[in-house]
Protein backbone atom coordinates (compact mmCIF):
# COMPACT_ATOMS: atom_id res chain seq x y z
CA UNK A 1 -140.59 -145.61 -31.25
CA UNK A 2 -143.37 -145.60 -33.82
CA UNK A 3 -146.37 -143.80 -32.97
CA UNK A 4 -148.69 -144.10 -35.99
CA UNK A 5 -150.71 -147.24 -34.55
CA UNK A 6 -151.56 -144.58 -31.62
CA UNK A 7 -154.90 -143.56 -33.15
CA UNK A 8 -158.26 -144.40 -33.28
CA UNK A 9 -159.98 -146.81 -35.44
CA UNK A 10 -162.44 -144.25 -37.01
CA UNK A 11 -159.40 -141.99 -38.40
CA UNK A 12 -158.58 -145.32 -40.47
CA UNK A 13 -161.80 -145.86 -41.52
CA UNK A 14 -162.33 -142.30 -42.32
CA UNK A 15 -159.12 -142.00 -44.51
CA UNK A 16 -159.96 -145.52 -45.76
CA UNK A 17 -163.01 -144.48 -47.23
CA UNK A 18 -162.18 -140.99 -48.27
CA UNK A 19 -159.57 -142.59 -50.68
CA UNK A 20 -162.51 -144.26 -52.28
CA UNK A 21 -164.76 -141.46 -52.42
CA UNK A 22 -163.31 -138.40 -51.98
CA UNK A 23 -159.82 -138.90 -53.34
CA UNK A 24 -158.14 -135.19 -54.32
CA UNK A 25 -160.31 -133.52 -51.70
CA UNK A 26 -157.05 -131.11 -48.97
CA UNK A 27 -158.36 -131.16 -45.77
CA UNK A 28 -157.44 -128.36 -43.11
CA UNK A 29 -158.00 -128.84 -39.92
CA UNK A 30 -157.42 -126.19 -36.39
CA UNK A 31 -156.44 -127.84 -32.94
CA UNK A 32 -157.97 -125.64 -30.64
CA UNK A 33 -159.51 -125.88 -26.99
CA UNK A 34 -162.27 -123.86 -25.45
CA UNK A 35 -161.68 -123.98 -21.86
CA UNK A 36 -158.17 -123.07 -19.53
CA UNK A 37 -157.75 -125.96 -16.96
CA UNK A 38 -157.75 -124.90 -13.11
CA UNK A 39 -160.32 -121.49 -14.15
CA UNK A 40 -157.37 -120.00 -15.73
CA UNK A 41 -156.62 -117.58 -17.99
CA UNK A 42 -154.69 -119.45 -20.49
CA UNK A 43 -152.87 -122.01 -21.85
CA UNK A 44 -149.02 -122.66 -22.57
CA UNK A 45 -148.56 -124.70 -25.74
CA UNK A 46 -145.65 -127.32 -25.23
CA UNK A 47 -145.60 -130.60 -27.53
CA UNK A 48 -144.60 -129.30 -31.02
CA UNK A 49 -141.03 -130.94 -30.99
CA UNK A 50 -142.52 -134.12 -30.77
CA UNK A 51 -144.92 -133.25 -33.39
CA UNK A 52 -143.29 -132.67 -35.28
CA UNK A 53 -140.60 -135.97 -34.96
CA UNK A 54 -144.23 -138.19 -35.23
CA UNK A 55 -145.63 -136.69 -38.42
CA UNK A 56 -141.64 -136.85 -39.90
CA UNK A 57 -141.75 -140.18 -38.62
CA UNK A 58 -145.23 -141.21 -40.09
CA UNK A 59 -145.11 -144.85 -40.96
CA UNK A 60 -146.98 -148.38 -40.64
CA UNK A 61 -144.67 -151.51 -40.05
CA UNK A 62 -145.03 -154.88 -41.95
CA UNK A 63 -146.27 -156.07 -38.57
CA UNK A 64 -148.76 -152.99 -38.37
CA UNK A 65 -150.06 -153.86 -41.79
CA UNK A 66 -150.68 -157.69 -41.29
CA UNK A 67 -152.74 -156.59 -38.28
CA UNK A 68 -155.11 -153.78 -40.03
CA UNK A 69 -155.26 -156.35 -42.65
CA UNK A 70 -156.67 -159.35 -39.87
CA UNK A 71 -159.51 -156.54 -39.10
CA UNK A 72 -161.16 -157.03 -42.76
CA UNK A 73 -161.88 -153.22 -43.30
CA UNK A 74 -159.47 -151.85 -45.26
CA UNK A 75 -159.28 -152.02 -49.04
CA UNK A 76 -155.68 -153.92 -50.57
CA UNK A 77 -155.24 -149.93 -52.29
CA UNK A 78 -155.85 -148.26 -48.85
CA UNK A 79 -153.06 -150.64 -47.40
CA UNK A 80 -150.85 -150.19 -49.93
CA UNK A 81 -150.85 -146.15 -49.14
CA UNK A 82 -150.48 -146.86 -45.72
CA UNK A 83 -147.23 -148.84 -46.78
CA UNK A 84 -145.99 -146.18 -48.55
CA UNK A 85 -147.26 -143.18 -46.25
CA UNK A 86 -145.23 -139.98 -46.27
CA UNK A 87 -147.25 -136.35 -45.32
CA UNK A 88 -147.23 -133.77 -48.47
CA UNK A 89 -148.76 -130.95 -46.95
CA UNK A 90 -148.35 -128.26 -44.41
CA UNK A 91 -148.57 -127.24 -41.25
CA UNK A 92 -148.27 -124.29 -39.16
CA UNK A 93 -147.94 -123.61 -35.26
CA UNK A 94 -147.87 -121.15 -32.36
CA UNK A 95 -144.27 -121.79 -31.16
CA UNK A 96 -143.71 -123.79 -27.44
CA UNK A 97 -144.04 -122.15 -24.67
CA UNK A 98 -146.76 -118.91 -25.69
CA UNK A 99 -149.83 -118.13 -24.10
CA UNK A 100 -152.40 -118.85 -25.72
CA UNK A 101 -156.15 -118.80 -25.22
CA UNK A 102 -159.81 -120.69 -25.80
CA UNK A 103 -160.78 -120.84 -29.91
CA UNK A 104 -157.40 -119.86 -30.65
CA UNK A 105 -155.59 -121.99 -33.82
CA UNK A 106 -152.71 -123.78 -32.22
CA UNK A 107 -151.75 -125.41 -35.24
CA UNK A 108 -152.68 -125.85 -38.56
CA UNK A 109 -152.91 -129.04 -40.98
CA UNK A 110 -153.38 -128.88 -44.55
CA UNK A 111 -152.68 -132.23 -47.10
CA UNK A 112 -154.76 -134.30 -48.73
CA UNK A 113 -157.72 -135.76 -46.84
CA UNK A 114 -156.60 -139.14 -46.43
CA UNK A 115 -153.27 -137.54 -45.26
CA UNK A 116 -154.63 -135.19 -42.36
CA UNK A 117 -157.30 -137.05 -40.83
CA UNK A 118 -154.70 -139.89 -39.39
CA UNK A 119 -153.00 -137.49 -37.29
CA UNK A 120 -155.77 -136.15 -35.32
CA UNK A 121 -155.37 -139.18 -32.72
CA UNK A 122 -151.37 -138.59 -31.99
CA UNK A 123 -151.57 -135.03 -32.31
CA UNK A 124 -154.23 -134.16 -29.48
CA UNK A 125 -152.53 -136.93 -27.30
CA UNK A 126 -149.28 -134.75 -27.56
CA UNK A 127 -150.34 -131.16 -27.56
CA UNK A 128 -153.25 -131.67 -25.36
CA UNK A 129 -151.04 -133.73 -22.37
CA UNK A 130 -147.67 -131.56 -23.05
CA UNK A 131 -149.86 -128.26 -22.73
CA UNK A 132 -151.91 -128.96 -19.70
CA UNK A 133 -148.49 -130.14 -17.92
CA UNK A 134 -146.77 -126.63 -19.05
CA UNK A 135 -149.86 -124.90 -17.86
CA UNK A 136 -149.75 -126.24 -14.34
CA UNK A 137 -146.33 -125.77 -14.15
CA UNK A 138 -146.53 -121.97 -15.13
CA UNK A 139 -149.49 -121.78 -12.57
CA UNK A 140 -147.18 -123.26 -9.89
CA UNK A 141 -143.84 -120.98 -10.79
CA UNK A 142 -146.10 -118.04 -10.29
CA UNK A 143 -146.92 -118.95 -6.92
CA UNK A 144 -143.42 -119.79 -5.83
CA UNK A 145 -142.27 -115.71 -6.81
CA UNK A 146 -139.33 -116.67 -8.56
CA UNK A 147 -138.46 -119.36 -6.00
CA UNK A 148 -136.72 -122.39 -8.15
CA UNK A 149 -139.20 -125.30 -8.54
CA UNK A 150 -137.72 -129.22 -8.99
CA UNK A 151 -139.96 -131.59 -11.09
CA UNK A 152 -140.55 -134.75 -8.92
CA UNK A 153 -143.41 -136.41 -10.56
CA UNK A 154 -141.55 -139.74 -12.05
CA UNK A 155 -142.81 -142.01 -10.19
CA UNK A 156 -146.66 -140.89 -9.88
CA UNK A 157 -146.57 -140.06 -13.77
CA UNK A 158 -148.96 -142.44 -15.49
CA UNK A 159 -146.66 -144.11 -17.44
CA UNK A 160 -142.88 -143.64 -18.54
CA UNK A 161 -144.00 -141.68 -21.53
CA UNK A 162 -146.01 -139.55 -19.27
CA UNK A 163 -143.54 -139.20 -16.71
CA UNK A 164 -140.76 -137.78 -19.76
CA UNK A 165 -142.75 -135.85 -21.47
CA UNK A 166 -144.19 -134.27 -18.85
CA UNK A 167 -141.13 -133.46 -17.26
CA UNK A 168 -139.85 -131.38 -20.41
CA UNK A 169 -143.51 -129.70 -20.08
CA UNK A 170 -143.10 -128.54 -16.76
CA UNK A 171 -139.34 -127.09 -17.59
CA UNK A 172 -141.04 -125.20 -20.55
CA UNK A 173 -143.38 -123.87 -17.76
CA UNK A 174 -140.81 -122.45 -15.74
CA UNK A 175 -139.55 -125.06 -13.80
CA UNK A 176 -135.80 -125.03 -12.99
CA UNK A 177 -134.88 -128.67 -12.77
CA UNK A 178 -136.30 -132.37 -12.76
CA UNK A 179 -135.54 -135.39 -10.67
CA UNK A 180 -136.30 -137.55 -14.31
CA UNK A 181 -132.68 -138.66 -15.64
CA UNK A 182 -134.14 -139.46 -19.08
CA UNK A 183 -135.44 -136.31 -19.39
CA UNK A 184 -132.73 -134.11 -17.87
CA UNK A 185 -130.52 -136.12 -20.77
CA UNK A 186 -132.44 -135.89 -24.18
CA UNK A 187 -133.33 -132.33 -23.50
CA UNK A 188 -130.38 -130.63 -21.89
CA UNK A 189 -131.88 -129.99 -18.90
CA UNK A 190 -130.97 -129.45 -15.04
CA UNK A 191 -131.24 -132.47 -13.20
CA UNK A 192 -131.70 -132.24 -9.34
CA UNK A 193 -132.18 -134.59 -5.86
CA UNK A 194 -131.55 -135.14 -2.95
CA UNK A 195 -131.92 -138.75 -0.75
CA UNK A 196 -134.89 -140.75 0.01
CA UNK A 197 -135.65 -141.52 3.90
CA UNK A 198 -134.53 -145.40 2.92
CA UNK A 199 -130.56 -143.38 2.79
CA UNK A 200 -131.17 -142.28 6.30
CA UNK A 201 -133.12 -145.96 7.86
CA UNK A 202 -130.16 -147.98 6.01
CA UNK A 203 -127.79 -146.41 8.62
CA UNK A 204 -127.71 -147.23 12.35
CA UNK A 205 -128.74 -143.61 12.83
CA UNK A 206 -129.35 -140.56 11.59
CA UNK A 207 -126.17 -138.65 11.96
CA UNK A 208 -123.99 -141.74 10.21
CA UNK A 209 -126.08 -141.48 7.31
CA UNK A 210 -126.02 -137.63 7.06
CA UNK A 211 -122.13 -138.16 7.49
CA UNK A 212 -121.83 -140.86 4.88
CA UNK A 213 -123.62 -139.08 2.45
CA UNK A 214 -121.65 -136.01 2.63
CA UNK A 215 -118.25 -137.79 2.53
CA UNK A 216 -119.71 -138.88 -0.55
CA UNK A 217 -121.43 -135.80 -1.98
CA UNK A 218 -118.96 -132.99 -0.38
CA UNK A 219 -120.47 -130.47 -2.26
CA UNK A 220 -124.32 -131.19 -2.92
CA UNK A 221 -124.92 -131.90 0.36
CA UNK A 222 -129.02 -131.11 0.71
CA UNK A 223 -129.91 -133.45 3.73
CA UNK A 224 -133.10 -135.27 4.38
CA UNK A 225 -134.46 -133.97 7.77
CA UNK A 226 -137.43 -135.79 8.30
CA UNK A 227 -137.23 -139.20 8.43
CA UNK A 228 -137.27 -138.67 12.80
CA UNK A 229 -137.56 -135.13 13.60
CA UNK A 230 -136.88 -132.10 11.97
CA UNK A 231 -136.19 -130.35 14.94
CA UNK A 232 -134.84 -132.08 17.64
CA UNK A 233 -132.97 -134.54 15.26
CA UNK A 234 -132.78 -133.32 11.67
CA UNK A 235 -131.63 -129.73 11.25
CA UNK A 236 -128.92 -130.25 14.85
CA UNK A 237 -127.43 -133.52 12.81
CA UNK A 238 -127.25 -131.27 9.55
CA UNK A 239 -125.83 -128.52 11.54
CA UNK A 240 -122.95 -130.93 12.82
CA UNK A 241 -122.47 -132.44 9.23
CA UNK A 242 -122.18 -128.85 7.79
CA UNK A 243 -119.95 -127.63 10.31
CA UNK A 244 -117.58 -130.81 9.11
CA UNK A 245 -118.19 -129.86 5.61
CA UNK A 246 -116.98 -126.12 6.03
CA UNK A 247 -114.15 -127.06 7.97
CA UNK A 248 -112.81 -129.38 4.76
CA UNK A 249 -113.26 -126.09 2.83
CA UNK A 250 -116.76 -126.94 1.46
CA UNK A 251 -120.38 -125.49 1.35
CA UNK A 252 -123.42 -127.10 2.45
CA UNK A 253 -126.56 -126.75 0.31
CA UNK A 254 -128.89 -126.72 2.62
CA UNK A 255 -132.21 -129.00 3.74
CA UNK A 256 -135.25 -130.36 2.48
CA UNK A 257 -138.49 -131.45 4.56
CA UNK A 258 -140.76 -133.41 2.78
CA UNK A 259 -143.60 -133.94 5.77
CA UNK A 260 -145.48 -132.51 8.42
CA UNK A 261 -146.43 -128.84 8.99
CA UNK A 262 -143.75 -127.58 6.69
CA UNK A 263 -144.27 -123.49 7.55
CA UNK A 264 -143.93 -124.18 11.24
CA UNK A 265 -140.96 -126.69 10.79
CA UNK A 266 -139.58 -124.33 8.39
CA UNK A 267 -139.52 -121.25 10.54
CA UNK A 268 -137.78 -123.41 13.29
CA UNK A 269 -135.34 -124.43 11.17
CA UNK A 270 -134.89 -121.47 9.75
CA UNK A 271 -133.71 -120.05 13.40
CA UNK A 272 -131.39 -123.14 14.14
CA UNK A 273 -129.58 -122.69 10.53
CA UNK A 274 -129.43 -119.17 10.79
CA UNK A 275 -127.91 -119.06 14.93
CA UNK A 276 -125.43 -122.58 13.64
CA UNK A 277 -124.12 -119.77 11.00
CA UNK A 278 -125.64 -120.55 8.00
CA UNK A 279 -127.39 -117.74 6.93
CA UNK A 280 -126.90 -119.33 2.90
CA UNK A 281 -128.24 -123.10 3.75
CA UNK A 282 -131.28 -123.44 1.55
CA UNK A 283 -134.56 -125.30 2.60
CA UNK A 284 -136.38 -126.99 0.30
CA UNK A 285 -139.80 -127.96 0.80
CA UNK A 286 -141.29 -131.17 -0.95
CA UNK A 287 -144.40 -133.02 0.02
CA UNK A 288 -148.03 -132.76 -2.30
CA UNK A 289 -147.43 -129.63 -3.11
CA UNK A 290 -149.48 -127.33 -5.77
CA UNK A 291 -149.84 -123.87 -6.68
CA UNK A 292 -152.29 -122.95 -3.92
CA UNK A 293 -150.28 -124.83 -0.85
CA UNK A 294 -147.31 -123.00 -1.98
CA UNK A 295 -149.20 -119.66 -2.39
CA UNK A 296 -150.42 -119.88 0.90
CA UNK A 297 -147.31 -121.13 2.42
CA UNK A 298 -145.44 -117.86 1.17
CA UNK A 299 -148.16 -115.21 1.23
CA UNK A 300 -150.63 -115.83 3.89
CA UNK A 301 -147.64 -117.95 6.51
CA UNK A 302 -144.57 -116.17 5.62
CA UNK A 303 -142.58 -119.30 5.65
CA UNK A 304 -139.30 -119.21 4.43
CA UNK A 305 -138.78 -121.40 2.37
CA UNK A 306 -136.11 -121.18 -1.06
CA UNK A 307 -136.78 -123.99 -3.37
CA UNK A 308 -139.63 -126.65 -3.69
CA UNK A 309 -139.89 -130.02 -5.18
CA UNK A 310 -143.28 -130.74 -6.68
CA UNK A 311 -144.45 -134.06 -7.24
CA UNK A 312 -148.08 -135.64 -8.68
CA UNK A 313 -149.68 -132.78 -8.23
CA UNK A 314 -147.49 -131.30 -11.34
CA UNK A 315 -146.78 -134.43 -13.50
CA UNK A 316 -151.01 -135.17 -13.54
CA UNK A 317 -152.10 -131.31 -13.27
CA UNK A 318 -154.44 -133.59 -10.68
CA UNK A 319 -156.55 -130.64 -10.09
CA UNK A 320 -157.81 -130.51 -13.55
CA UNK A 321 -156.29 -133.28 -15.13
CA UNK A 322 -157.65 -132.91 -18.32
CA UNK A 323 -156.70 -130.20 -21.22
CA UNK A 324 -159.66 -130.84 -24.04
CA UNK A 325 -157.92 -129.57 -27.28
CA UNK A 326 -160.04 -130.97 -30.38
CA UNK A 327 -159.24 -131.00 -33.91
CA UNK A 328 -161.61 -129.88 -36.11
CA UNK A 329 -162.34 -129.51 -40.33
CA UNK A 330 -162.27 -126.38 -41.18
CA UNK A 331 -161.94 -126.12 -44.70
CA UNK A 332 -161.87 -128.43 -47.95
CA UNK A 333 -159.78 -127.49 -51.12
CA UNK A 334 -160.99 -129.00 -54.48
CA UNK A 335 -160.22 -128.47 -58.13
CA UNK A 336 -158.51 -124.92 -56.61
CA UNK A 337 -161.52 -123.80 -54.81
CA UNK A 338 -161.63 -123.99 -51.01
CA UNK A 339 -164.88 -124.13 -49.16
CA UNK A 340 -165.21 -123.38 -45.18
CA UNK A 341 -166.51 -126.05 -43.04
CA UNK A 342 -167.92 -125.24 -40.00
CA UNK A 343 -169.10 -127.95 -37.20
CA UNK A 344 -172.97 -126.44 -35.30
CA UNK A 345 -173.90 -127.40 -32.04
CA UNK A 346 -176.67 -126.73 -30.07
CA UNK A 347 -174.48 -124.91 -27.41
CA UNK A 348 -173.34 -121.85 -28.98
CA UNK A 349 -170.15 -121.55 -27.27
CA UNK A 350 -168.89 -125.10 -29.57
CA UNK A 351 -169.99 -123.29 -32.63
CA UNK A 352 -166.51 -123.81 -34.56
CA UNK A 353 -164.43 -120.73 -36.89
CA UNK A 354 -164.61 -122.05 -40.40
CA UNK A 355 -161.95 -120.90 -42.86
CA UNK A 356 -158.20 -120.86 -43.21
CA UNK A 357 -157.40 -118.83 -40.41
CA UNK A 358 -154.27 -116.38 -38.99
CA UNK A 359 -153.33 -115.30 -35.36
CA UNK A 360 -152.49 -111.83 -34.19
CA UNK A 361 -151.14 -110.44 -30.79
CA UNK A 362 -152.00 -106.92 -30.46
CA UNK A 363 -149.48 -104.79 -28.36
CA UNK A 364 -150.31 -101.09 -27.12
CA UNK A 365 -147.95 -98.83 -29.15
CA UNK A 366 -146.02 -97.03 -26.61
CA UNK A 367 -145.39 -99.97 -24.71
CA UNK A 368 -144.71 -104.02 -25.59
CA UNK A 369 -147.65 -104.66 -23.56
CA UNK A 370 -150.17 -107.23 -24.96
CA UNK A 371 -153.98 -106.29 -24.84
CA UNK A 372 -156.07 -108.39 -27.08
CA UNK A 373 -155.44 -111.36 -29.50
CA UNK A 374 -157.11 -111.08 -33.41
CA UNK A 375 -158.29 -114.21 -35.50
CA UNK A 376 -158.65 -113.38 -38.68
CA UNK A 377 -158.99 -115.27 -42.15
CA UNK A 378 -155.67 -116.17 -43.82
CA UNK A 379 -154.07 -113.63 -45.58
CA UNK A 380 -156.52 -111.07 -44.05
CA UNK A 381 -154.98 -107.60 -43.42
CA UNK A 382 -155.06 -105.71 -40.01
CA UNK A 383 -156.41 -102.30 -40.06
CA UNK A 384 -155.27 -99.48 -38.32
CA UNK A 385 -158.53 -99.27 -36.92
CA UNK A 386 -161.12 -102.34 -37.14
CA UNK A 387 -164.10 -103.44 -35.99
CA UNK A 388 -163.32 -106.62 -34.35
CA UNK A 389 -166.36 -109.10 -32.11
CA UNK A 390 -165.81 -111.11 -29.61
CA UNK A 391 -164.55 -114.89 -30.45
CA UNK A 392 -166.04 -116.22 -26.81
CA UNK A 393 -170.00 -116.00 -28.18
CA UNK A 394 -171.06 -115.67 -25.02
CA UNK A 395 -169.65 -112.49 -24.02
CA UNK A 396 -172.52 -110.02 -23.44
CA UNK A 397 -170.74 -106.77 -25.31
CA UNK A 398 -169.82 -108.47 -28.51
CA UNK A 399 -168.19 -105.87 -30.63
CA UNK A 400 -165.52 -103.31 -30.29
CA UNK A 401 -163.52 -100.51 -32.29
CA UNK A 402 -159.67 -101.20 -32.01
CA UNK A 403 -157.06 -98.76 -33.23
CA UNK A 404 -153.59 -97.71 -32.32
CA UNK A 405 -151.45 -101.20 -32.37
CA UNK A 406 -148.65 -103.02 -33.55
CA UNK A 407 -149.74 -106.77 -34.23
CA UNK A 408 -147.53 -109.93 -34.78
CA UNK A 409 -148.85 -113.34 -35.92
CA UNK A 410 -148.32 -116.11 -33.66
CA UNK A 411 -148.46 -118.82 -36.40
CA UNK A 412 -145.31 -119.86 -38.20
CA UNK A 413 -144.54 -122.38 -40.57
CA UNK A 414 -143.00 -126.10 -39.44
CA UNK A 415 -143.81 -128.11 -42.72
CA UNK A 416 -144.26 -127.05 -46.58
CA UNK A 417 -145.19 -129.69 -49.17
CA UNK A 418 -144.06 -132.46 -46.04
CA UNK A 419 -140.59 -130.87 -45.41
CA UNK A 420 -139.56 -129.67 -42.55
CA UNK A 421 -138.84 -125.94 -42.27
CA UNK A 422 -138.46 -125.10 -39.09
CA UNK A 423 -136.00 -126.08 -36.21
CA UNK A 424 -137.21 -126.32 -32.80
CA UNK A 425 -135.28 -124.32 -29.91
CA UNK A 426 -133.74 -126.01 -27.02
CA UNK A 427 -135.81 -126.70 -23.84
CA UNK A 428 -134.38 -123.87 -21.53
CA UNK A 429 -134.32 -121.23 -24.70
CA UNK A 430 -138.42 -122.17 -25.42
CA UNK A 431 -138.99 -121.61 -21.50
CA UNK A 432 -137.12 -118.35 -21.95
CA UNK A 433 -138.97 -117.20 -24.70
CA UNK A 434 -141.81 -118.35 -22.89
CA UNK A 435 -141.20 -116.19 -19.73
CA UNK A 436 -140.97 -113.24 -22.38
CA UNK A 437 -144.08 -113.91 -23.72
CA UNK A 438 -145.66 -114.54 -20.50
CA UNK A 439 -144.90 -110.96 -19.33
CA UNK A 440 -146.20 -109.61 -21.86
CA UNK A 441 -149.87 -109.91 -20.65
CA UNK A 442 -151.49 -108.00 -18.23
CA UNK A 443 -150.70 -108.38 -14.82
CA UNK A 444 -154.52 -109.20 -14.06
CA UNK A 445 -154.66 -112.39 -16.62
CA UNK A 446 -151.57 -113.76 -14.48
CA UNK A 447 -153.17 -114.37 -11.11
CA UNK A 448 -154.05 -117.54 -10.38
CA UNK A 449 -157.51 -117.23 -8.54
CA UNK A 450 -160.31 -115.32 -10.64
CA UNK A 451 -158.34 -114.15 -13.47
CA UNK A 452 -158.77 -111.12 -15.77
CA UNK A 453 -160.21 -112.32 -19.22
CA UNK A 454 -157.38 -111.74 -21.90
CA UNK A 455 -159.89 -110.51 -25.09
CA UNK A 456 -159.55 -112.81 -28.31
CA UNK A 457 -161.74 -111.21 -30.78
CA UNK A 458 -162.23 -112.10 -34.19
CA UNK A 459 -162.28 -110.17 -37.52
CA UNK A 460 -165.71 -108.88 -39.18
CA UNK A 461 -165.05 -111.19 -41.99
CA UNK A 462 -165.17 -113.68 -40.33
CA UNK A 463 -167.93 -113.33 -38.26
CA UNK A 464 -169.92 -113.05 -41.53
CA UNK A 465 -168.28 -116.12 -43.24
CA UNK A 466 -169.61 -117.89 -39.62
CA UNK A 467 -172.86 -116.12 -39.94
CA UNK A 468 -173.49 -117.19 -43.29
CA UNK A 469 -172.44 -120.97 -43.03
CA UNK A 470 -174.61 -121.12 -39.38
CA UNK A 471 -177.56 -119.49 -42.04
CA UNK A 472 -177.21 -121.86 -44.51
CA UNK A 473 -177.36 -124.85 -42.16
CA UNK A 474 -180.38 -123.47 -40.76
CA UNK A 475 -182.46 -123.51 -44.19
């Protein structure tokens, strides 16, 4: 599907008139966010597959054309390079599936002008909604302690789009499986489910639809225990079914409960499973479920519980459904000389970093452990030891003395003069890189309520190059 009519008007009329006026100006531009959904630490980037397929992709249909033409605002030359659209320039990008943090550069667009400002739209809508998804699912993984999580959301996604999308989000943030065939298909991922309750009312009882479904399904045999009661009903009519299913030579899975007090319910079932003999039956809890019910329902109730299906809560990040990445000038190449941009705002903390910019992680040397992330200007080199400030404004001890690291940018390059260089991983090998990368922070950024702050700091040089342009504003 096309996605360059996915935009707003202004990015037309902006590259509309820039052809006119500003013709050979390169624009680069930084998507960046400044605050971590759900008070948390960070962020995990997810989107740039798709990215990547949109800019690639880049075009404006016959039918696309007649209708920007109807609207009276563009100039016969502007349509014309529309028709014949293709991106020249480059771009760069933290890889799926890192950490990354507030001011940071998540990716990088350089081309002409005209070029760059038309994917500002498509680009946000991807990275900002695949991030935030990836994000809450990494906040919801850590609270389940390694316990497998099932994406559920489908059907309270807004949107199919939403509900796909999302889906490969959450498996980049740690999730083991989705419920979403579509998904599970293009991206090579586990697919998982179990029944609805309409299975279980369709029968004349309970136990007949248990039975049914494992004559069926011999050997993914998770039952529905709810739809009457778990206790007195449920788990003994799973017990019977299992006992039928290891006497074919089969294994049950196990259970899922998807309603009432699910710790108390749990630990009963829990006991019947265990004295029916079997120890290995799983339960799986489903039902609303976010990072803090699950937290709560391992930590504070001990409930035992193996797997969890997660639902709206995941697919919306309905807690804080909103990641606000922006995508923002920061420098303008003409006749070979490029000038910084910078964008001033009366809050200090939206203050943007001008200049062509690099990422570094900084890692203690005796140990792969990240401490402190360094933005610097492109092509910049990292001291041994540096004096670095603080790239949150706001922080009341703004400069520091670093020394004794090993550093690695985060930045890599996907497109050079409009071709493609770089090929994205799979789904499962981006979440395993991502669980790398993960580790690799403190312990203390990890936690889910009240968070360590993970330093970014940026460069001297850069600090003066902001200085300056904020100076020159001001006179």
């Amino acid at each position: 599907m096309n996605l360059s009519m996915i935009t707003d008007l202004y990015e037309l009329s902006m590259a509309n008139g820039y052809q006119q006026v500003l013709p050979k100006e390169v624009g680069v531009f930084d998507i960046f966010f400044r605050r971590v959904p759900d008070n948390g630490s960070f962020v995990v980037t997810a989107g740039l597959a798709q990215a990547i397929e949109v800019i690639s992709d880049f075009h404006f249909s016959q039918e696309d054309l007649a209708y920007l033409q109807s609207l009276k605002l563009f100039t016969d030359d502007f349509l014309t390079f529309l028709e014949n659209f293709h991106f020249s320039g480059d771009l760069s990008a933290i890889p799926e599936g890192t950490p990354v943090f507030p001011r940071e550069p998540l990716l990088t667009i350089s081309g002409p002008l005209i070029q760059t400002q038309l994917f500002e739209t498509i680009l946000l809508n991807i990275i900002n909604h695949q991030s935030l998804i990836a994000t809450k699912a990494r906040r919801i993984c850590y609270a389940a302690q390694g316990r497998p999580i099932m994406e559920f959301g489908a059907r309270r996604a807004q949107g199919p789009s939403a509900a796909t999308l999302g889906a490969r989000a959450a498996v980049i943030g740690g999730c083991a499986s989705t419920s979403n065939l579509l998904t599970a298909e293009k991206f090579g991922i586990a697919s998982a489910g179990t029944m609805a309750h309409s299975w279980i009312e369709a029968f004349p009882d309970e136990l007949t639809a248990f039975e049914k479904w494992a004559e069926l399904y011999p050997d993914n045999s998770a039952l529905l225990v709810d739809t009457y009661d778990v206790i007195n009903s449920g788990v003994p009519n799973a017990i019977k079914v299992f006992k039928e299913l290891v006497a074919k030579g089969h294994q049950p899975v196990g259970i899922r409960i998807d309603s009432g007090d699910i710790s108390h319910l749990a630990k009963l079932a829990r006991k019947q499973l265990d004295d029916a003999g079997f120890p290995n039956a799983k339960i799986t809890a489903s039902n609303a479920l976010n990072e803090a019910t699950i937290q709560s329902l391992l930590l504070n109730q001990k409930a035992p519980i193996d797997n969890f299906g997660v639902g709206e809560d995941l697919i919306t990040s309905a807690s804080d459904p909103v990641l606000s990445g922006v995508y923002k000038l920061v420098a303008v190449k003409h006749l070979g000389q490029t000038v910084a941009k910078i964008k001033i705002s009366d809050s200090r903390e939206k203050v943007t970093l001008p200049g062509i910019k690099s990422l570094y992680r900084l890692y203690n040397q005796n140990s792969h452990q990240a401490f402190a992330d360094v933005i610097a200007l492109k092509n910049e080199q990292l001291t041994t030891e540096m004096l670095v400030r603080s790239a949150d404004p706001l922080d009341t001890k703004q400069k520091i003395t670093l020394s004794n690291f090993d550093s690695m940018p985060l930045q890599t390059d996907i497109f050079i003069n409009g071709k493609v260089v770089y090929t994205s991983p799979s789904v499962m090998a981006i979440q395993k890189q991502s669980k790398a990368a993960v580790q690799e922070l403190p312990e203390e950024t990890l936690r889910l309520t009240n968070p360590n702050k993970y330093p970014v700091y940026i460069t001297e040089k850069l600090a003066r190059l902001q200085e300056k342009l904020l100076n020159k504003q001001a006179h």
